[in-house]
PDB file of N, CA and C in Angstrom:
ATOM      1  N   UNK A   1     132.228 113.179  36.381  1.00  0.00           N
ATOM      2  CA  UNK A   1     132.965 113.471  35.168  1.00  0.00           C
ATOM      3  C   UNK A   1     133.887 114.655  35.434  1.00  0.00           C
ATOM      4  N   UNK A   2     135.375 114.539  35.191  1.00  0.00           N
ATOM      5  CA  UNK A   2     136.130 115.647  35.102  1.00  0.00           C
ATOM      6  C   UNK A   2     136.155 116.381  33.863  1.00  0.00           C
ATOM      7  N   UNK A   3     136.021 117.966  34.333  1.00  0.00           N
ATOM      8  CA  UNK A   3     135.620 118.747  33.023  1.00  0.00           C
ATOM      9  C   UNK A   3     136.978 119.437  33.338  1.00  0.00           C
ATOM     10  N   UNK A   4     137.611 119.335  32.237  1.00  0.00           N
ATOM     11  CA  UNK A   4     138.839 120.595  31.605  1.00  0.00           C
ATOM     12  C   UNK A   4     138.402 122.346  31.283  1.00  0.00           C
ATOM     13  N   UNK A   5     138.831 123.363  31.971  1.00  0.00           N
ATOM     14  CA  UNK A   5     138.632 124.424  31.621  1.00  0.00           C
ATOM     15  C   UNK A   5     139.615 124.744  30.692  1.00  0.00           C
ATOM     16  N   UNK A   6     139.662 125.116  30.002  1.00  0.00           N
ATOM     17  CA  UNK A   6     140.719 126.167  29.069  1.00  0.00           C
ATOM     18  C   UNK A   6     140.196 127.527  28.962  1.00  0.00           C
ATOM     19  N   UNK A   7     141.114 128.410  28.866  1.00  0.00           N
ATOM     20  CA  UNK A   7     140.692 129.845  28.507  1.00  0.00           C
ATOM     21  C   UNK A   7     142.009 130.886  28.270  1.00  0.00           C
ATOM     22  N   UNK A   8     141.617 131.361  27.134  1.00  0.00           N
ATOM     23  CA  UNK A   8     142.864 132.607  26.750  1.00  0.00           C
ATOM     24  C   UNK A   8     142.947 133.768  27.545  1.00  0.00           C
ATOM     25  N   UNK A   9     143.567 134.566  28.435  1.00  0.00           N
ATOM     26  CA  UNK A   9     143.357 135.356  29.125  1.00  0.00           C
ATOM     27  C   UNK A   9     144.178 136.370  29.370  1.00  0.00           C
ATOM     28  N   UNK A  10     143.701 137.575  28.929  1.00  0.00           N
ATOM     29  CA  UNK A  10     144.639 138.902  28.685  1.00  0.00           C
ATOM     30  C   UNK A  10     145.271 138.867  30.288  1.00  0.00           C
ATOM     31  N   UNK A  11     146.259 139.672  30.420  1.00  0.00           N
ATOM     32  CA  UNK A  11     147.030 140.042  31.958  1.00  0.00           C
ATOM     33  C   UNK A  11     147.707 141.102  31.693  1.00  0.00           C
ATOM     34  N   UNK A  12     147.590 142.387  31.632  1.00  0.00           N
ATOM     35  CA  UNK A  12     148.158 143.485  30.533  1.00  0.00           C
ATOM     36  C   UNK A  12     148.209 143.623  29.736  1.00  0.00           C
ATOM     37  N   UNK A  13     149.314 143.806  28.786  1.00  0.00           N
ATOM     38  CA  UNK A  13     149.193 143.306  27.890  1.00  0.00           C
ATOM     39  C   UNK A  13     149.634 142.353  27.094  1.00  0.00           C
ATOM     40  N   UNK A  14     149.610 141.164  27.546  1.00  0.00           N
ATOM     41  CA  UNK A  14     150.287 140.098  27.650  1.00  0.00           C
ATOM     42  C   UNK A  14     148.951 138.954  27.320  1.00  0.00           C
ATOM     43  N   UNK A  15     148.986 137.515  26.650  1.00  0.00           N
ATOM     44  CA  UNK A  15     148.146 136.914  26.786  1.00  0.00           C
ATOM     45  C   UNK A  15     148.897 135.800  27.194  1.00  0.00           C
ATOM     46  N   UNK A  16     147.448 134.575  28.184  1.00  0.00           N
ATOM     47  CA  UNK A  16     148.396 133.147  28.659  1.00  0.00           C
ATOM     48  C   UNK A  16     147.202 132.254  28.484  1.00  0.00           C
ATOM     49  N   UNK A  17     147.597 131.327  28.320  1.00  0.00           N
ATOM     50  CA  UNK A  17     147.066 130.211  28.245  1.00  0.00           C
ATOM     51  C   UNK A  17     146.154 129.898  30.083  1.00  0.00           C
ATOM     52  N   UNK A  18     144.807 129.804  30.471  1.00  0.00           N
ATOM     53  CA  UNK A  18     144.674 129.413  31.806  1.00  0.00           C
ATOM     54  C   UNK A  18     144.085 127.525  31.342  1.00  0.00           C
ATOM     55  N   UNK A  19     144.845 126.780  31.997  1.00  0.00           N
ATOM     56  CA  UNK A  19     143.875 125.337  31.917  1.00  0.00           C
ATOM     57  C   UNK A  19     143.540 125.056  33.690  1.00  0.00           C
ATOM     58  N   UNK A  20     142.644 124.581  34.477  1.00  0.00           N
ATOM     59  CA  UNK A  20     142.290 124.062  35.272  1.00  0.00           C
ATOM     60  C   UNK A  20     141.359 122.882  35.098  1.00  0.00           C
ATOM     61  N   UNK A  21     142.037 121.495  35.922  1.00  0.00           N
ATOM     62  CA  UNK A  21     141.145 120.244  36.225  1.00  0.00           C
ATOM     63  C   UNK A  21     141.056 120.069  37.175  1.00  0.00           C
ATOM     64  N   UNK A  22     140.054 119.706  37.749  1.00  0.00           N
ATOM     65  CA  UNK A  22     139.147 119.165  38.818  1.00  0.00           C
ATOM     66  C   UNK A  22     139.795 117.585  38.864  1.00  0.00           C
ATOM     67  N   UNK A  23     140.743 117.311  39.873  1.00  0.00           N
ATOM     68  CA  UNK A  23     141.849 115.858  40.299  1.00  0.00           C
ATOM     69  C   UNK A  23     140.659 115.531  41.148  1.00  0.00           C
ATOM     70  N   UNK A  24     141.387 114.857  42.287  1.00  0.00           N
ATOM     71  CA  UNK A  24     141.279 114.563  43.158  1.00  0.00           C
ATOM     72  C   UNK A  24     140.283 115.089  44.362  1.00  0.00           C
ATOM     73  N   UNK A  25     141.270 116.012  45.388  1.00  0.00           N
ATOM     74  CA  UNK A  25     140.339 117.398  46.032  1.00  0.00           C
ATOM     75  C   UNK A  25     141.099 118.368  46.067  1.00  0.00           C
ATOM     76  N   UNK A  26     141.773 118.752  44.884  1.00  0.00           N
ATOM     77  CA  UNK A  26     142.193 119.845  44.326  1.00  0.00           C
ATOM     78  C   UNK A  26     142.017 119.821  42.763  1.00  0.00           C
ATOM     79  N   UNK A  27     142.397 121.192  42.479  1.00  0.00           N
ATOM     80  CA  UNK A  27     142.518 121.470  40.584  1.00  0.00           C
ATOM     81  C   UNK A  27     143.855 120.806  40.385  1.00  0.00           C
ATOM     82  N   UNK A  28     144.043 120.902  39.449  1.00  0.00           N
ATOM     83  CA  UNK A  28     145.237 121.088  38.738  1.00  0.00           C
ATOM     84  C   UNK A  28     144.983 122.464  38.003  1.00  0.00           C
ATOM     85  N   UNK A  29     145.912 123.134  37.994  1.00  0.00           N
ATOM     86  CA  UNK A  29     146.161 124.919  37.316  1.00  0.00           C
ATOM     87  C   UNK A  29     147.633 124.802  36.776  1.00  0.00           C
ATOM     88  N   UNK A  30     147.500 125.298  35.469  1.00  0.00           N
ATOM     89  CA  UNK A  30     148.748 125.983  35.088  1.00  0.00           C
ATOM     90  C   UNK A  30     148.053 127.502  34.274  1.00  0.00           C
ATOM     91  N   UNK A  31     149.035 128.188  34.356  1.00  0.00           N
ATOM     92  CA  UNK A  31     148.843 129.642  33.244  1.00  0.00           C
ATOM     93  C   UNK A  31     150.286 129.763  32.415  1.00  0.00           C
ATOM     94  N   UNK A  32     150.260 129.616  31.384  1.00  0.00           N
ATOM     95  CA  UNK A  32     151.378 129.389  30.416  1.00  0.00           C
ATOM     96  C   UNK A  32     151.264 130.231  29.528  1.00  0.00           C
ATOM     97  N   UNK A  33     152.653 131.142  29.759  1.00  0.00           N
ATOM     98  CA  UNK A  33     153.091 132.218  28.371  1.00  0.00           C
ATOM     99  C   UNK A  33     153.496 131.633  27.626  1.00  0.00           C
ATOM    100  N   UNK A  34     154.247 132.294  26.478  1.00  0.00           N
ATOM    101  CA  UNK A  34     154.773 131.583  25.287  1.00  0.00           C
ATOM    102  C   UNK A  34     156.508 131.122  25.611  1.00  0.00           C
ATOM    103  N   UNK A  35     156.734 131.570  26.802  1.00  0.00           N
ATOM    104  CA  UNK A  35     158.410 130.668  27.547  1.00  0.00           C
ATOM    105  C   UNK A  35     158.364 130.300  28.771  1.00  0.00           C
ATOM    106  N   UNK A  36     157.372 130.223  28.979  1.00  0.00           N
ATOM    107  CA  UNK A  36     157.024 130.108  30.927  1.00  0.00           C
ATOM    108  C   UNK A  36     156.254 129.657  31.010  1.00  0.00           C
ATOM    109  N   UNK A  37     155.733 129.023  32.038  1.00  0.00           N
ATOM    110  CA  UNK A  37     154.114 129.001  32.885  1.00  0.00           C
ATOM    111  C   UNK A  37     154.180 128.855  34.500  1.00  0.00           C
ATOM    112  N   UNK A  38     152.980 129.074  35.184  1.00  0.00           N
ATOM    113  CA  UNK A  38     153.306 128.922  36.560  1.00  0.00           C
ATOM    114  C   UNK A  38     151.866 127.909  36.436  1.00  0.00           C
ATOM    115  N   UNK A  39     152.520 126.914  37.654  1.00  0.00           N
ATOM    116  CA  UNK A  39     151.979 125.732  37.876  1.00  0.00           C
ATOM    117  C   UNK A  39     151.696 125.245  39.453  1.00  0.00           C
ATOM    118  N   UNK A  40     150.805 124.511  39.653  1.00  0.00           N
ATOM    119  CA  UNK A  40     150.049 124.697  40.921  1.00  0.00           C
ATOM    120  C   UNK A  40     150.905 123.416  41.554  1.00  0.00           C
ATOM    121  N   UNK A  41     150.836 123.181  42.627  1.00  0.00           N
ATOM    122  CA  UNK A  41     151.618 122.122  43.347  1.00  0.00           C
ATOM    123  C   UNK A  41     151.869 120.788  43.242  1.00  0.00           C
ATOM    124  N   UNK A  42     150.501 120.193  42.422  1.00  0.00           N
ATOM    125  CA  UNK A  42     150.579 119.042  41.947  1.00  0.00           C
ATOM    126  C   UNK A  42     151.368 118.508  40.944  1.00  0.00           C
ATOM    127  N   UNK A  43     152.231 119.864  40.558  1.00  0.00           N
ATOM    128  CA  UNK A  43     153.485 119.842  39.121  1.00  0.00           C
ATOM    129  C   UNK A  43     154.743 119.499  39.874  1.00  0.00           C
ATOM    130  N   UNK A  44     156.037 119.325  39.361  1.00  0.00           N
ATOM    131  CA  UNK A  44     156.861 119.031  40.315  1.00  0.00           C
ATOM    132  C   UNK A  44     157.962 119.594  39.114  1.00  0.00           C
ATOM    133  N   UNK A  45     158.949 121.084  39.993  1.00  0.00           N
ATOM    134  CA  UNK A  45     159.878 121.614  39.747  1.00  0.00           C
ATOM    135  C   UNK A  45     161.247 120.702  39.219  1.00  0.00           C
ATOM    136  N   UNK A  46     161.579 119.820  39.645  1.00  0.00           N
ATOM    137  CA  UNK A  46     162.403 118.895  39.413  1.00  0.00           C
ATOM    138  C   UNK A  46     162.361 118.132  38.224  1.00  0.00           C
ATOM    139  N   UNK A  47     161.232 118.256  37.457  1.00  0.00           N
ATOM    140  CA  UNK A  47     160.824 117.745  36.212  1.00  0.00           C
ATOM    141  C   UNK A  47     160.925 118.394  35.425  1.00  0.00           C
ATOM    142  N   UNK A  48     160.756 119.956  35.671  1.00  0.00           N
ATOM    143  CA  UNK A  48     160.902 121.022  34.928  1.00  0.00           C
ATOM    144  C   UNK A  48     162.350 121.416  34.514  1.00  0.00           C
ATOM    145  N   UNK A  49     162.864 121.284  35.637  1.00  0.00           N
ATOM    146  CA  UNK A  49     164.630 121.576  35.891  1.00  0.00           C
ATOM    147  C   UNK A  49     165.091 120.068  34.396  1.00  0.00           C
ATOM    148  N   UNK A  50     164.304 119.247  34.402  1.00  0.00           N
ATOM    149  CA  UNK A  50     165.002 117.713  33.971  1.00  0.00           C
ATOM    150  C   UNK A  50     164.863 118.260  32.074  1.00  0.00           C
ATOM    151  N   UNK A  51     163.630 118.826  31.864  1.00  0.00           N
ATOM    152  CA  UNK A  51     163.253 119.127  30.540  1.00  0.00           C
ATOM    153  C   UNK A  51     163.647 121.002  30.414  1.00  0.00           C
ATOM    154  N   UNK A  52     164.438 121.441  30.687  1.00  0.00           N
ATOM    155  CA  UNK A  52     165.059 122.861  30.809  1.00  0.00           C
ATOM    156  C   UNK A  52     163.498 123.768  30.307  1.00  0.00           C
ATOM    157  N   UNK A  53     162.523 123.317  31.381  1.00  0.00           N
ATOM    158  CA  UNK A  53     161.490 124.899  31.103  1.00  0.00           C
ATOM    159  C   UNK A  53     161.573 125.757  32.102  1.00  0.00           C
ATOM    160  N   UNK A  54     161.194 126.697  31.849  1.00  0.00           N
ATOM    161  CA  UNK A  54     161.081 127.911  32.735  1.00  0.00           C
ATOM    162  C   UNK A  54     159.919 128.165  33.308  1.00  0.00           C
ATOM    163  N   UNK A  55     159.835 127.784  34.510  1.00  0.00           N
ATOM    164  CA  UNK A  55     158.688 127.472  35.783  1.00  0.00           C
ATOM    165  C   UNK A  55     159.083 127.621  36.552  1.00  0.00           C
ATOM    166  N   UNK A  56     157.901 128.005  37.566  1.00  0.00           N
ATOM    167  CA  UNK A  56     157.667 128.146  38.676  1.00  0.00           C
ATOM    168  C   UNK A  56     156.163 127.702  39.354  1.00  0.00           C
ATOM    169  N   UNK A  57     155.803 127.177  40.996  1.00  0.00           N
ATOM    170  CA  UNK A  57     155.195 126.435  41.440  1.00  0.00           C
ATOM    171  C   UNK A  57     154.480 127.694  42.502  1.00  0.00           C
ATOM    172  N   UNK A  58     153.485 127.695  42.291  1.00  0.00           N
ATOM    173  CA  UNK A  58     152.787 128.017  43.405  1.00  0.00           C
ATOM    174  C   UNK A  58     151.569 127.384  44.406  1.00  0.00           C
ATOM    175  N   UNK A  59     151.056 127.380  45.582  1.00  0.00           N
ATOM    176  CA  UNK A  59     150.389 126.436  46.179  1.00  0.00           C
ATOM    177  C   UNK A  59     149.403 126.985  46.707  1.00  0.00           C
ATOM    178  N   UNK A  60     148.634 126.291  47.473  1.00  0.00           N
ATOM    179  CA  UNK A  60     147.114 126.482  48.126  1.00  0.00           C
ATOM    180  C   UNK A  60     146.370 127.204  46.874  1.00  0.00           C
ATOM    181  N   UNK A  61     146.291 127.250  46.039  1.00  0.00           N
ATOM    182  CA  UNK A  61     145.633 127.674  44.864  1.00  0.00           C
ATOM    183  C   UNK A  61     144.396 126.635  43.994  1.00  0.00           C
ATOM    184  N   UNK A  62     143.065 127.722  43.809  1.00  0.00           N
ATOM    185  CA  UNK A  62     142.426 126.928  43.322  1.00  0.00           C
ATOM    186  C   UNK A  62     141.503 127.250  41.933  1.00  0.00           C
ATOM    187  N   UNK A  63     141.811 128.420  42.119  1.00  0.00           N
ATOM    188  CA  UNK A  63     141.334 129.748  40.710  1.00  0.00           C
ATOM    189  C   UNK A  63     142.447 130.531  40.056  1.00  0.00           C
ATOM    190  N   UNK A  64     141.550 131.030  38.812  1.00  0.00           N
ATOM    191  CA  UNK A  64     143.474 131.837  38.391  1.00  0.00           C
ATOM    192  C   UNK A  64     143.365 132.897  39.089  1.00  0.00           C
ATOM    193  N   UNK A  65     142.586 133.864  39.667  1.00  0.00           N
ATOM    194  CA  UNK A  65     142.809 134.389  40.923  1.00  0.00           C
ATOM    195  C   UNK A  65     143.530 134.198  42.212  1.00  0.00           C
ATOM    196  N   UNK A  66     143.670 132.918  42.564  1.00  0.00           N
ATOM    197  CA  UNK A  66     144.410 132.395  43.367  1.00  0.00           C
ATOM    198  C   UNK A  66     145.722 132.636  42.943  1.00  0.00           C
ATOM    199  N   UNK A  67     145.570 131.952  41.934  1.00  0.00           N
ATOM    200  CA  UNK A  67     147.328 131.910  41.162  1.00  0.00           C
ATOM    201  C   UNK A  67     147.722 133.453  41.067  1.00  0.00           C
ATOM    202  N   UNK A  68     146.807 134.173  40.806  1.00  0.00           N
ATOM    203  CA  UNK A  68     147.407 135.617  40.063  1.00  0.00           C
ATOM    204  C   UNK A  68     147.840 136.424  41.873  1.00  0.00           C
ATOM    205  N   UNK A  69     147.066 135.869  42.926  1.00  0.00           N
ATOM    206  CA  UNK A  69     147.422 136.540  43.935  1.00  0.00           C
ATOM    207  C   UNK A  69     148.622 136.157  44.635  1.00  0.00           C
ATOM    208  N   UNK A  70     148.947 134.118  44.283  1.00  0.00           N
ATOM    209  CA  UNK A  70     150.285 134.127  45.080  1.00  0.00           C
ATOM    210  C   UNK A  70     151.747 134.190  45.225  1.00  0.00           C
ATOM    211  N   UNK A  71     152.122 133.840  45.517  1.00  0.00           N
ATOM    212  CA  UNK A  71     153.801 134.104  45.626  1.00  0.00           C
ATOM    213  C   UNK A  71     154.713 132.912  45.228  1.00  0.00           C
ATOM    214  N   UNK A  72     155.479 133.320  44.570  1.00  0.00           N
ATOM    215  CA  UNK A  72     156.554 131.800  43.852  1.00  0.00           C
ATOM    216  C   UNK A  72     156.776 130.963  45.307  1.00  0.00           C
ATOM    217  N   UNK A  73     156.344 129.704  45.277  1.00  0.00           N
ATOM    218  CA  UNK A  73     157.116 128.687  46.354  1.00  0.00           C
ATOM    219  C   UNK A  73     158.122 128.070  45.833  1.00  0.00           C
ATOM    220  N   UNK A  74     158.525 128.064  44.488  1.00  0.00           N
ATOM    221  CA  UNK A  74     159.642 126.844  43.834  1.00  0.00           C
ATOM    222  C   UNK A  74     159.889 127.425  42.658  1.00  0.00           C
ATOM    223  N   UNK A  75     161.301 127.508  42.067  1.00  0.00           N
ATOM    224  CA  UNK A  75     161.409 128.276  40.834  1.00  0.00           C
ATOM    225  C   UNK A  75     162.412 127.236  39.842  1.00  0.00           C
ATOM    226  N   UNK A  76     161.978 126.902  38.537  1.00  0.00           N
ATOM    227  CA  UNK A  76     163.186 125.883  38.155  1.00  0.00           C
ATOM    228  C   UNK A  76     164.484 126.593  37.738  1.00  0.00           C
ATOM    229  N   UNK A  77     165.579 125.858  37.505  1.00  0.00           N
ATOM    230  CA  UNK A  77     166.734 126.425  37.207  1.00  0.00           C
ATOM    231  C   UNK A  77     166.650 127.921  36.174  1.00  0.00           C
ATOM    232  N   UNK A  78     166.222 127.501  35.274  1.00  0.00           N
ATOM    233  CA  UNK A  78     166.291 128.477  34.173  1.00  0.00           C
ATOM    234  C   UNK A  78     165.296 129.587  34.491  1.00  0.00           C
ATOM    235  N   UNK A  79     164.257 129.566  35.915  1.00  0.00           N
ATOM    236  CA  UNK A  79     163.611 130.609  35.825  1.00  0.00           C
ATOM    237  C   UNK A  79     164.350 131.591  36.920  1.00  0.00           C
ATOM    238  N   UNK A  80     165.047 130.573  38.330  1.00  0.00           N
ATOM    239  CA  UNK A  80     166.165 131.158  38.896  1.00  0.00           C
ATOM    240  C   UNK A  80     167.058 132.110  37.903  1.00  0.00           C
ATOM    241  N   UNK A  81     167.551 131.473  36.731  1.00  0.00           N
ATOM    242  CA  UNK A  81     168.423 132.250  36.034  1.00  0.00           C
ATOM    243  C   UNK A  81     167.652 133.931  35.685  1.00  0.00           C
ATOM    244  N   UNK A  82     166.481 133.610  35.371  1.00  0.00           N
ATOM    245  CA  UNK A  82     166.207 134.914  34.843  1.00  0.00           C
ATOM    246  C   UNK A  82     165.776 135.999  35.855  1.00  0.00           C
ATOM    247  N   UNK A  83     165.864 135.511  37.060  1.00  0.00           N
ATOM    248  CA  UNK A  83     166.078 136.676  38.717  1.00  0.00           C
ATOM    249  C   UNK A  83     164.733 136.252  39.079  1.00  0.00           C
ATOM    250  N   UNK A  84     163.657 135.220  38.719  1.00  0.00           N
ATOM    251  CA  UNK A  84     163.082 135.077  39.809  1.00  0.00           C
ATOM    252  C   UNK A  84     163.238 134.088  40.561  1.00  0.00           C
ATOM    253  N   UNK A  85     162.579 134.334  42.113  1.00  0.00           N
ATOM    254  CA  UNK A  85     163.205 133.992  43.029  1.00  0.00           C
ATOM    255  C   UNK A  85     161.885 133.618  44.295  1.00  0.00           C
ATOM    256  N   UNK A  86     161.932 132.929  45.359  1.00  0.00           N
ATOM    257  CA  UNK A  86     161.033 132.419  45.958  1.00  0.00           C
ATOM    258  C   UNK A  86     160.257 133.540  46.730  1.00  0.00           C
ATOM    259  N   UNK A  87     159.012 133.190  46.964  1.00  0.00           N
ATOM    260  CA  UNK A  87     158.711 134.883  47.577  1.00  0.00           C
ATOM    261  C   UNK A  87     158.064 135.965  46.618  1.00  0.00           C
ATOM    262  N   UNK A  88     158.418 136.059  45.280  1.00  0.00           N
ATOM    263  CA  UNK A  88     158.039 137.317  44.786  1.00  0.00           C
ATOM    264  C   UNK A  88     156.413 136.747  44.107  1.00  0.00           C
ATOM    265  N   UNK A  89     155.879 137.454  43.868  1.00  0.00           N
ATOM    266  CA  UNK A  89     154.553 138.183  43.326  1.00  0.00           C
ATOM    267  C   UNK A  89     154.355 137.222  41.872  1.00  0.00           C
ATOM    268  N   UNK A  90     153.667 136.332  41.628  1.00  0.00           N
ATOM    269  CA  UNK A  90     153.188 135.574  40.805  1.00  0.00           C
ATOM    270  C   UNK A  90     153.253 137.069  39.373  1.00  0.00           C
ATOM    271  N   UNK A  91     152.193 138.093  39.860  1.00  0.00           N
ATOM    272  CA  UNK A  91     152.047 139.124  38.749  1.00  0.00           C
ATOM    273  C   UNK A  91     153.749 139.823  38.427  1.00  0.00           C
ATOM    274  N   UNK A  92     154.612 139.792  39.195  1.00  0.00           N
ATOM    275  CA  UNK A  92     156.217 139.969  39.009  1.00  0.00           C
ATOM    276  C   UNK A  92     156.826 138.925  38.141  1.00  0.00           C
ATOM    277  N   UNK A  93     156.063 138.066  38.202  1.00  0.00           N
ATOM    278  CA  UNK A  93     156.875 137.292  37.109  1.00  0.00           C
ATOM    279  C   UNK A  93     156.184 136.843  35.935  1.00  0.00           C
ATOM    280  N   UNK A  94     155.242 137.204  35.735  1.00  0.00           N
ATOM    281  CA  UNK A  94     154.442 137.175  34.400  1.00  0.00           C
ATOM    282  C   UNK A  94     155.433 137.463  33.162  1.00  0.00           C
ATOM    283  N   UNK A  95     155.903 138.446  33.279  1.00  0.00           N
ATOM    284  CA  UNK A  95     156.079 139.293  32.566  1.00  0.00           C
ATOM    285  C   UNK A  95     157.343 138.635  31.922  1.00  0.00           C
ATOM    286  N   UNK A  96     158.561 137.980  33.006  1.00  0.00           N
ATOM    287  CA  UNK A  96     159.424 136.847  32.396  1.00  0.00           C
ATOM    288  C   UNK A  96     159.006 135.485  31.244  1.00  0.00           C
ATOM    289  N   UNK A  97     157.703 135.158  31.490  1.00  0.00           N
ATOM    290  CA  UNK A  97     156.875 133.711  31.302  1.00  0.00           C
ATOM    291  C   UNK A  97     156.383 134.027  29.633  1.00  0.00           C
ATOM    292  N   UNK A  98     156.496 135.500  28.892  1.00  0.00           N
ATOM    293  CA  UNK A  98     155.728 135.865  28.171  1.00  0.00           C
ATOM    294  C   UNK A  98     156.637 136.473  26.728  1.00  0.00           C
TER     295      UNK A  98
END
């Protein structure tokens, strides 16, 4: 049986949405502010770019620890627009997402 986590979760002072599912042989993870979220690899940037949200993709991730430690691999248009950029600090861009 696949079990859905949800959980509200402070990050400064900031709150986000964490959901993780148990797929395949990975999660699925997103953490979603109230204009953003960052999303784990199994999401696809190009979809995001298609419905104008503001995302970004990060990978090898399997906890929101994971997520909170890695680095943007893929950023959609509109999150490019707002200066982030591939490389930077998952916790660097919170703060855009919110």
């Amino acid at each position: 049986m696949n079990m859905i986590e949800h959980r509200t979760v402070s990050i400064g002072n900031a709150e986000f949405d964490f959901i993780r599912m148990q797929l395949g042989n990975a999660p699925l993870l997103i953490l979603k502010g109230r204009k953003g979220y960052v999303m784990c690899g199994y999401l696809d940037v190009t979809t995001a770019d298609k419905v104008g949200d503001i995302a970004v993709r990060v990978s090898g991730v399997s906890t929101l620890e994971d997520v909170l430690k890695a680095s943007v691999a893929q950023a959609s248009s509109r999150a490019s627009e707002l200066g982030i950029e591939k490389g930077m600090p998952v916790t660097d861009v919170l703060q855009f997402l919110n």
